[in-house]
Protein backbone atom coordinates (compact mmCIF):
# COMPACT_ATOMS: atom_id res chain seq x y z
CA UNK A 1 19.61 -93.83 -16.57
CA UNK A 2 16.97 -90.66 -17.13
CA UNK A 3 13.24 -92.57 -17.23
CA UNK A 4 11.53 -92.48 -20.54
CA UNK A 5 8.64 -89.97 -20.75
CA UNK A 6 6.36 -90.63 -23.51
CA UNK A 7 4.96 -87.77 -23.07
CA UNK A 8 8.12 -85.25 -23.95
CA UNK A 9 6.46 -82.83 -26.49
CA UNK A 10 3.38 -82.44 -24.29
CA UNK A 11 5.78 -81.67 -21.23
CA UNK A 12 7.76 -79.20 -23.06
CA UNK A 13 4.16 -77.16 -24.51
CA UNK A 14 2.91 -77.48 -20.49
CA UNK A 15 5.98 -76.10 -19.02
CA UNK A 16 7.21 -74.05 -21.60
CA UNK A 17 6.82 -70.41 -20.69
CA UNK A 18 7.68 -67.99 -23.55
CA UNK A 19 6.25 -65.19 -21.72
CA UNK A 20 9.19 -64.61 -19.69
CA UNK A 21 11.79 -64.21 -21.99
CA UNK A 22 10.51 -61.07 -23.47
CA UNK A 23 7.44 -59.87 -25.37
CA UNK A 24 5.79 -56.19 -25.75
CA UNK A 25 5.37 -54.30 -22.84
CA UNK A 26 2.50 -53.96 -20.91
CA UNK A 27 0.18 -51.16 -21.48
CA UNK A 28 -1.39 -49.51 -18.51
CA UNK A 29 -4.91 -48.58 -18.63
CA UNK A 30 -5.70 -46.27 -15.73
CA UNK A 31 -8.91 -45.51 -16.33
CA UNK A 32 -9.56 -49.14 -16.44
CA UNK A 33 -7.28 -49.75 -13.55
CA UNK A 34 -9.23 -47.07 -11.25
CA UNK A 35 -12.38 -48.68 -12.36
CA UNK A 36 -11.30 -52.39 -11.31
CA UNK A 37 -10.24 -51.25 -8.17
CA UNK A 38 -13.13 -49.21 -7.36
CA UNK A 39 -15.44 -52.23 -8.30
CA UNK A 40 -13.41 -54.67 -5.74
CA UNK A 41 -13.51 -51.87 -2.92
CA UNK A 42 -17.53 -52.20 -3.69
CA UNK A 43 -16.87 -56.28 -3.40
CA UNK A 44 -14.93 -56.13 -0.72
CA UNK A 45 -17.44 -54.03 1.37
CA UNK A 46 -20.26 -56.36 -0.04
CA UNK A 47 -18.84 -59.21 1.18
CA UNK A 48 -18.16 -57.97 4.38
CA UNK A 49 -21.71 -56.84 4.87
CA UNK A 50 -23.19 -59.84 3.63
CA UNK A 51 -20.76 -62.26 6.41
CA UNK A 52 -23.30 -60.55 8.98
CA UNK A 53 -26.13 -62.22 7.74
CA UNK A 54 -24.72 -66.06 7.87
CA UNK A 55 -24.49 -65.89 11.80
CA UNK A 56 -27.57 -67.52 12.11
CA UNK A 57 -25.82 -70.47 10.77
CA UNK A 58 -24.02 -70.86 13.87
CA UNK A 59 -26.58 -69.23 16.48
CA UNK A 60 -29.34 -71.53 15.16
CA UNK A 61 -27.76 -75.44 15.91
CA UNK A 62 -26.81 -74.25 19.02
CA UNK A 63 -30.87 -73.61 19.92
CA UNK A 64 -32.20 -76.27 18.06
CA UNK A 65 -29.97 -78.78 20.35
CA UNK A 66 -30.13 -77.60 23.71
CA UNK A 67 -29.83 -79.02 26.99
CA UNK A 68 -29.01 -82.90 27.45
CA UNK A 69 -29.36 -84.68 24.16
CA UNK A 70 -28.34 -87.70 22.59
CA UNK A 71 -25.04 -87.89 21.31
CA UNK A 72 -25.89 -87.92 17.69
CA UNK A 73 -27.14 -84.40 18.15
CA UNK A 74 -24.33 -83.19 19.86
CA UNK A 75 -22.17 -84.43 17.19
CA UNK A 76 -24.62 -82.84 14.45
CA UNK A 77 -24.87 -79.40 16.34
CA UNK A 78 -20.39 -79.35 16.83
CA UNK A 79 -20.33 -80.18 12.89
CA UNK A 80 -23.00 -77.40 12.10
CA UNK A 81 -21.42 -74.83 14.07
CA UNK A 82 -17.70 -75.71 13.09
CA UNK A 83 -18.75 -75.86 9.47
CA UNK A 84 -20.52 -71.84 9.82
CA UNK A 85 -17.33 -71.25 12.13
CA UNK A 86 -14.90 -72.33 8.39
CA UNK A 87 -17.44 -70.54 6.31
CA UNK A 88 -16.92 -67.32 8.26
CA UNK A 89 -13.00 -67.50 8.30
CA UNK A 90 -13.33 -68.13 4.43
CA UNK A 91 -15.32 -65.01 4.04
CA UNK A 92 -13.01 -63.21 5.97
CA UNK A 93 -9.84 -63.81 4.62
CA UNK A 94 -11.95 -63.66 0.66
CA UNK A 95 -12.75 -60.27 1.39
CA UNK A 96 -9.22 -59.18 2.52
CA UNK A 97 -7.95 -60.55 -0.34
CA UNK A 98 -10.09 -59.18 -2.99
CA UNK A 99 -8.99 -55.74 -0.94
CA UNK A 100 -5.76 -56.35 -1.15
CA UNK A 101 -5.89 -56.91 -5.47
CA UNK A 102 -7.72 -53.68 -5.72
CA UNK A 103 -5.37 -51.92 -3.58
CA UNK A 104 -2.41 -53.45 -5.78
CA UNK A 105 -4.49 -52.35 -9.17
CA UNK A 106 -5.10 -48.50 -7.43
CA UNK A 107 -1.23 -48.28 -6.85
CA UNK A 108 -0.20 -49.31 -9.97
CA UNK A 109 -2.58 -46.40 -11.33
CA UNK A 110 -1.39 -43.53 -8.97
CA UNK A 111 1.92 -44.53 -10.17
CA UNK A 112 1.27 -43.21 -13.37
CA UNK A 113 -0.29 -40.38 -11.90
CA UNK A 114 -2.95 -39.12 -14.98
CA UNK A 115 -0.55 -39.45 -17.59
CA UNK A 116 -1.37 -41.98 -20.80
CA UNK A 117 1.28 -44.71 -19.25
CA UNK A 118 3.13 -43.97 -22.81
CA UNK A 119 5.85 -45.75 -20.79
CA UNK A 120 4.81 -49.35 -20.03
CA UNK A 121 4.71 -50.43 -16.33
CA UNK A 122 7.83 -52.85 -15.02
CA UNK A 123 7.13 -55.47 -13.30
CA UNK A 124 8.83 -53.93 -10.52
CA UNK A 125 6.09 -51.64 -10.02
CA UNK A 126 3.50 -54.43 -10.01
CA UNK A 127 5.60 -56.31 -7.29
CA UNK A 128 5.76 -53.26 -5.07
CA UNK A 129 1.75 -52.94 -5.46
CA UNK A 130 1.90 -56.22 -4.27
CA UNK A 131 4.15 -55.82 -1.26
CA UNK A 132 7.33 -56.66 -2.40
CA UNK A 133 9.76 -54.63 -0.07
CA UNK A 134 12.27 -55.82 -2.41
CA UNK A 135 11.51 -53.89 -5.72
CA UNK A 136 12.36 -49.69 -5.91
CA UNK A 137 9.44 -47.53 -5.06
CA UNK A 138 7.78 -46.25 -8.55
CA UNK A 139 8.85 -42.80 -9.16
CA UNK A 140 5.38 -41.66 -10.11
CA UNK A 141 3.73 -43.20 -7.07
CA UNK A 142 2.42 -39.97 -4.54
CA UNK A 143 4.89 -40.06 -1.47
CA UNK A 144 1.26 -40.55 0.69
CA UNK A 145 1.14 -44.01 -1.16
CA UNK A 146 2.69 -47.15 -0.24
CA UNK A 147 1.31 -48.90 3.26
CA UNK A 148 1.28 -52.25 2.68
CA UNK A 149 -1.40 -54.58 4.00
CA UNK A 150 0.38 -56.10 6.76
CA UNK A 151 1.83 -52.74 7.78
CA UNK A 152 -1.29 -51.43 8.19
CA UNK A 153 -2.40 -54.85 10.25
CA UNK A 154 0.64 -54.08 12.09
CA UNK A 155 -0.50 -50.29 12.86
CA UNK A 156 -3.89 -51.08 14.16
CA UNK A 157 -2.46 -54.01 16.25
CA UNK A 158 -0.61 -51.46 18.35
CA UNK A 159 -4.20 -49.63 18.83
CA UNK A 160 -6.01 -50.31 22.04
CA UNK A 161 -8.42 -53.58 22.14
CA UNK A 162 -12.06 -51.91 20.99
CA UNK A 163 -14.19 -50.63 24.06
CA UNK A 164 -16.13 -54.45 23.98
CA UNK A 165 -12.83 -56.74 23.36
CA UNK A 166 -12.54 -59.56 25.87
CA UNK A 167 -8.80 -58.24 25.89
CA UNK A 168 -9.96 -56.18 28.78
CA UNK A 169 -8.91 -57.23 31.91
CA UNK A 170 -11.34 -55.30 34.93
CA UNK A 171 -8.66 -54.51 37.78
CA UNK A 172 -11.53 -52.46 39.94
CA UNK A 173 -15.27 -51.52 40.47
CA UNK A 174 -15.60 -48.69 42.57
CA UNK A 175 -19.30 -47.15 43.38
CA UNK A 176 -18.84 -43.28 43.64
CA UNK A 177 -22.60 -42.57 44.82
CA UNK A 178 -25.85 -44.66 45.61
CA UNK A 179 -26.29 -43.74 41.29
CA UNK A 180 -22.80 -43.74 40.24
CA UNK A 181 -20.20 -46.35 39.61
CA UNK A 182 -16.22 -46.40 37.80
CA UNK A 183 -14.93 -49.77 36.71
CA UNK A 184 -11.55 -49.51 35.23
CA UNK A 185 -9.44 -52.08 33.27
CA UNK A 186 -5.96 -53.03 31.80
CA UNK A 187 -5.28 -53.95 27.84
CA UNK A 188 -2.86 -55.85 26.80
CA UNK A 189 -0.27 -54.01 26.64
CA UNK A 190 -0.64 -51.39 29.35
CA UNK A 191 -3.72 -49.59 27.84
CA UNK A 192 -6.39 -48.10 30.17
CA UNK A 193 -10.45 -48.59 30.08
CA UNK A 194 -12.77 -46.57 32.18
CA UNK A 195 -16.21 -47.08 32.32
CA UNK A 196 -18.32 -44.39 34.21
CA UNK A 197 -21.91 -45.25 34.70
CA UNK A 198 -24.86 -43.08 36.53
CA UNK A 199 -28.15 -44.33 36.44
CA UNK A 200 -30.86 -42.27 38.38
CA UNK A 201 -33.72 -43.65 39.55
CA UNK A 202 -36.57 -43.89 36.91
CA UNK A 203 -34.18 -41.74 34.67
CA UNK A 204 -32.18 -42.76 31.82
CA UNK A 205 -29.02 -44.88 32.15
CA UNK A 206 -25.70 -42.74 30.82
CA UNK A 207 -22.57 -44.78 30.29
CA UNK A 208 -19.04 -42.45 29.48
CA UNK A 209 -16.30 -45.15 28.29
CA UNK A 210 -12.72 -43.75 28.02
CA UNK A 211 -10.28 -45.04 26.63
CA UNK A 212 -6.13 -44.37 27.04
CA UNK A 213 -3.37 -45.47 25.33
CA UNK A 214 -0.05 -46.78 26.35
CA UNK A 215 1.21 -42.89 27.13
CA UNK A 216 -1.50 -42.04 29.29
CA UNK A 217 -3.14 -40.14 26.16
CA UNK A 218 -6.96 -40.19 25.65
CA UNK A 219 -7.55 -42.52 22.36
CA UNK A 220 -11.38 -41.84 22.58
CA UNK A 221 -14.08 -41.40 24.53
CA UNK A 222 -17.84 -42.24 23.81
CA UNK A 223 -21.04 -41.41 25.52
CA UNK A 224 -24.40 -43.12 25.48
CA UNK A 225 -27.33 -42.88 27.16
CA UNK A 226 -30.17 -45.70 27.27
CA UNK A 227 -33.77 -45.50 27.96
CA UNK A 228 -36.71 -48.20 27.82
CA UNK A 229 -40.49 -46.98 27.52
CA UNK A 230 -43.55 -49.26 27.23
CA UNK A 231 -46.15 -47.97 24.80
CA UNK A 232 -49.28 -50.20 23.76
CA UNK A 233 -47.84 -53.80 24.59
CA UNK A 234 -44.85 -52.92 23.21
CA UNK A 235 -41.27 -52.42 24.70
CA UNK A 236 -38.83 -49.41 23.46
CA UNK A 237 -35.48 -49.27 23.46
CA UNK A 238 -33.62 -45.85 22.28
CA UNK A 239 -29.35 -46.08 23.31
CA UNK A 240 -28.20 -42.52 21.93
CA UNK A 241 -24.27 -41.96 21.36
CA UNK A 242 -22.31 -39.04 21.52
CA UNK A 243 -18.67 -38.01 20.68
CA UNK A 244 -16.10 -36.58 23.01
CA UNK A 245 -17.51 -33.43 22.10
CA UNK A 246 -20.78 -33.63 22.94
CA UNK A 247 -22.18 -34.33 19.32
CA UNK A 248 -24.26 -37.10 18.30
CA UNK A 249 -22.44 -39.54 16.54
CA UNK A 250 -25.74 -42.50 16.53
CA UNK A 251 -28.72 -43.88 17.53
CA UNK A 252 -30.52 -47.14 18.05
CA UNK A 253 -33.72 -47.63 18.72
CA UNK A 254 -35.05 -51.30 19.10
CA UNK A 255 -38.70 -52.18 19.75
CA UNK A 256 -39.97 -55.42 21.18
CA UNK A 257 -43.81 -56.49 20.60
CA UNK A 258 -46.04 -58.67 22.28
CA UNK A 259 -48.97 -60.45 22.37
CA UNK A 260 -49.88 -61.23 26.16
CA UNK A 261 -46.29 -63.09 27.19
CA UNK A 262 -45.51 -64.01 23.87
CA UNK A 263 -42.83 -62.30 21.88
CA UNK A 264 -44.40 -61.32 18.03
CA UNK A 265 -42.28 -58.74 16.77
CA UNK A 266 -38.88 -56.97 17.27
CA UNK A 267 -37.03 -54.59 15.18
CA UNK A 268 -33.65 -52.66 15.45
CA UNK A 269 -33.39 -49.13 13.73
CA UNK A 270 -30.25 -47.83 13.56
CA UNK A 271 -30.15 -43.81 12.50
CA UNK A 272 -26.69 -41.72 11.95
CA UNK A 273 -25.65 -38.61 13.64
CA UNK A 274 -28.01 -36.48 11.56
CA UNK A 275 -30.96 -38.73 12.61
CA UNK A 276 -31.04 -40.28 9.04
CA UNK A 277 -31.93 -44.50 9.20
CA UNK A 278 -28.78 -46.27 7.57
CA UNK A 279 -29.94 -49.86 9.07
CA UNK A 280 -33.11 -51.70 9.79
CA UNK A 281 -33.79 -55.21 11.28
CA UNK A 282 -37.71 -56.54 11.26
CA UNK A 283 -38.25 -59.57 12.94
CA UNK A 284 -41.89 -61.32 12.88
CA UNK A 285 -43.70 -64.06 14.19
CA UNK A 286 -46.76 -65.85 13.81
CA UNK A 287 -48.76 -65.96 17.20
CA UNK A 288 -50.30 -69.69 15.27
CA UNK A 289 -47.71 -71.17 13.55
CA UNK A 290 -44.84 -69.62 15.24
CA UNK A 291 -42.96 -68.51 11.39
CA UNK A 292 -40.59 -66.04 11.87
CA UNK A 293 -39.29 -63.61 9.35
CA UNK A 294 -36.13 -61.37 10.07
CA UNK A 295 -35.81 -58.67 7.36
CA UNK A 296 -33.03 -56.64 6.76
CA UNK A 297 -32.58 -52.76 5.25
CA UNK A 298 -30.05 -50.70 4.28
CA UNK A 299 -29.51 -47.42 3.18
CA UNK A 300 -27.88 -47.62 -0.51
CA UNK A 301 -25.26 -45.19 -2.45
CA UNK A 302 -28.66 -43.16 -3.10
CA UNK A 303 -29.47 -42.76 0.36
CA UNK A 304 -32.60 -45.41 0.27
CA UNK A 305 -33.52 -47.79 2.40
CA UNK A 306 -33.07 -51.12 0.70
CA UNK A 307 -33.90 -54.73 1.47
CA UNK A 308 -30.44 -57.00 1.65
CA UNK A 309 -31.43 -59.79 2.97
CA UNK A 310 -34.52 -61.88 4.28
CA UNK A 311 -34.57 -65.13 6.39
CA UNK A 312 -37.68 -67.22 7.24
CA UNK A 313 -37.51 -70.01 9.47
CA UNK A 314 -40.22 -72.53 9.07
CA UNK A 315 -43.41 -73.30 10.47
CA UNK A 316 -43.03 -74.95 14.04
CA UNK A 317 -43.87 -78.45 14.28
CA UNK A 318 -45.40 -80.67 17.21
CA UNK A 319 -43.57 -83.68 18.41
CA UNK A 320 -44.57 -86.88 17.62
CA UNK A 321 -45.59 -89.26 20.38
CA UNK A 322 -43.10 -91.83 22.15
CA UNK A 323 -42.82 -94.88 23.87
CA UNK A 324 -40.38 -95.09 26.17
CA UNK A 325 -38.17 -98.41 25.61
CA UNK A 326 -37.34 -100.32 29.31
């Protein structure tokens, strides 16, 4: 016996889709369609940038709750750092996604090429923008056109772990002189680190990593030398990078001020190969009440240096007084 549903006409309006069974086609704006997908690439990038700033979230319960405390605050500091630890992921997988629709509205575009889209776009064409490896390729599409998101996932998973993965595994250090030293190191899957370091006495410290891949071939190879100074109480800090050529390719600079033992400044520049600043960290403190500001630039679509983002942590506070209970 079919139950009674009192609600039939309601159920037939809610799951009544008319949509499918035919209607005008769909007109594709590519102007518009270029424009969407240029404005989630900015998103996507914004997000991204703007993940950076939240790991204070979970550097922060980790210092405030150090050493042997009560249980409480162990549980409060593992539900702090787990929380920033969700809040990160979520980022993370927002920002691929709004990627990924902006790719899908781009592709949809170049396979119209610059024409008016007289013809109306199939909804095949929308599926394969959106992956489906089901669906004909759109004639108009460019033959460059067409990696999907997981391919290219796939692609750099078969690249070497970065120079500072943890997927490194050291196999050797050797010392080649009283100044010289050559650690080497396996990847995952049969890749090659080498790590050449010379550090002269009173000179600066120059680091060569190399990297190779599976073949034997050289993926890349970076060079950077470090040097510290101390000028009027205050501690410099210049790593310069170079290519495989030769060429600089960066440079950080990071500067550490004090007052007596007491750390009341420190601030990160970070300048591209052409010596222009593209990032800028400030951090201050108050020799009283111990407030710290971090403040952090970066160089905009105009080429100006541009606050993004500003944290202040509080005033420090004194502990109150106790009485031991026994």
């Amino acid at each position: 016996m079919a139950a009674d549903n009192p609600y039939a006409e309601q159920t037939a309006k809610n799951m009544g889709a008319p949509w499918l069974g035919g209607g005008p086609a769909v007109d594709v704006d590519l102007d518009g369609l270029r424009a969407y997908a240029a404005s989630l690439a900015g998103q996507q990038a914004d997000v991204a940038a703007r993940a950076a700033y939240l790991r204070p979230l979970g550097e922060i319960p980790g210092q405030a709750f150090t050493g042997e405390v009560l249980g409480e605050a162990d549980a409060v500091r593992a539900r702090l750092v787990a929380n920033a630890g969700e809040l990160t992921v979520y980022l993370q997988k927002l920002a691929e996604s709004v990627g990924n629709i902006g790719s899908a509205a781009r592709t949809v575009a170049d396979s119209y090429g610059s024409g008016d889209a007289v013809g109306a776009a199939s909804l095949n064409d929308v599926l394969f923008a959106y992956g489906d490896v089901t669906v004909p390729r759109p004639a108009g599409l460019p033959a460059g056109v067409g990696t999907t998101f997981r391919e290219q996932q796939s692609a750099l998973a078969a690249l070497p772990p970065a120079a500072d993965s943890r997927d490194w595994t050291v196999t050797a250090n050797v010392p080649l002189s009283a100044y010289q030293s050559m650690q080497t190191a396996t990847g995952p899957s049969g890749e090659r680190r080498e790590v050449l370091t010379f550090t002269p006495p009173g000179g600066a410290t120059t680091v060569t990593t190399t990297i190779f891949g599976r073949d034997g071939e050289t993926v890349s190879s970076v060079t950077t030398r470090t040097s510290t100074r101390v000028t009027g109480g205050a501690e410099i800090t210049v790593q310069e990078s170079f290519g495989a050529d030769g060429r600089p390719t960066g440079t950080t600079e990071t500067r550490t001020e004090f007052d007596g033992d007491r750390v009341v400044g420190h601030s990160t520049e970070v300048r591209d190969g052409a010596g222009e600043t593209v990032h800028r960290t400030v951090e201050s403190t108050d020799p009283a009440t111990r407030e710290q500001v971090q403040v952090v630039s970066e160089r905009d679509e105009e080429g100006d240096l541009v606050e993004k983002n500003r944290i202040v942590t509080g005033i420090a506070t004194s502990g109150g007084r106790h009485q031991a209970i026994g």
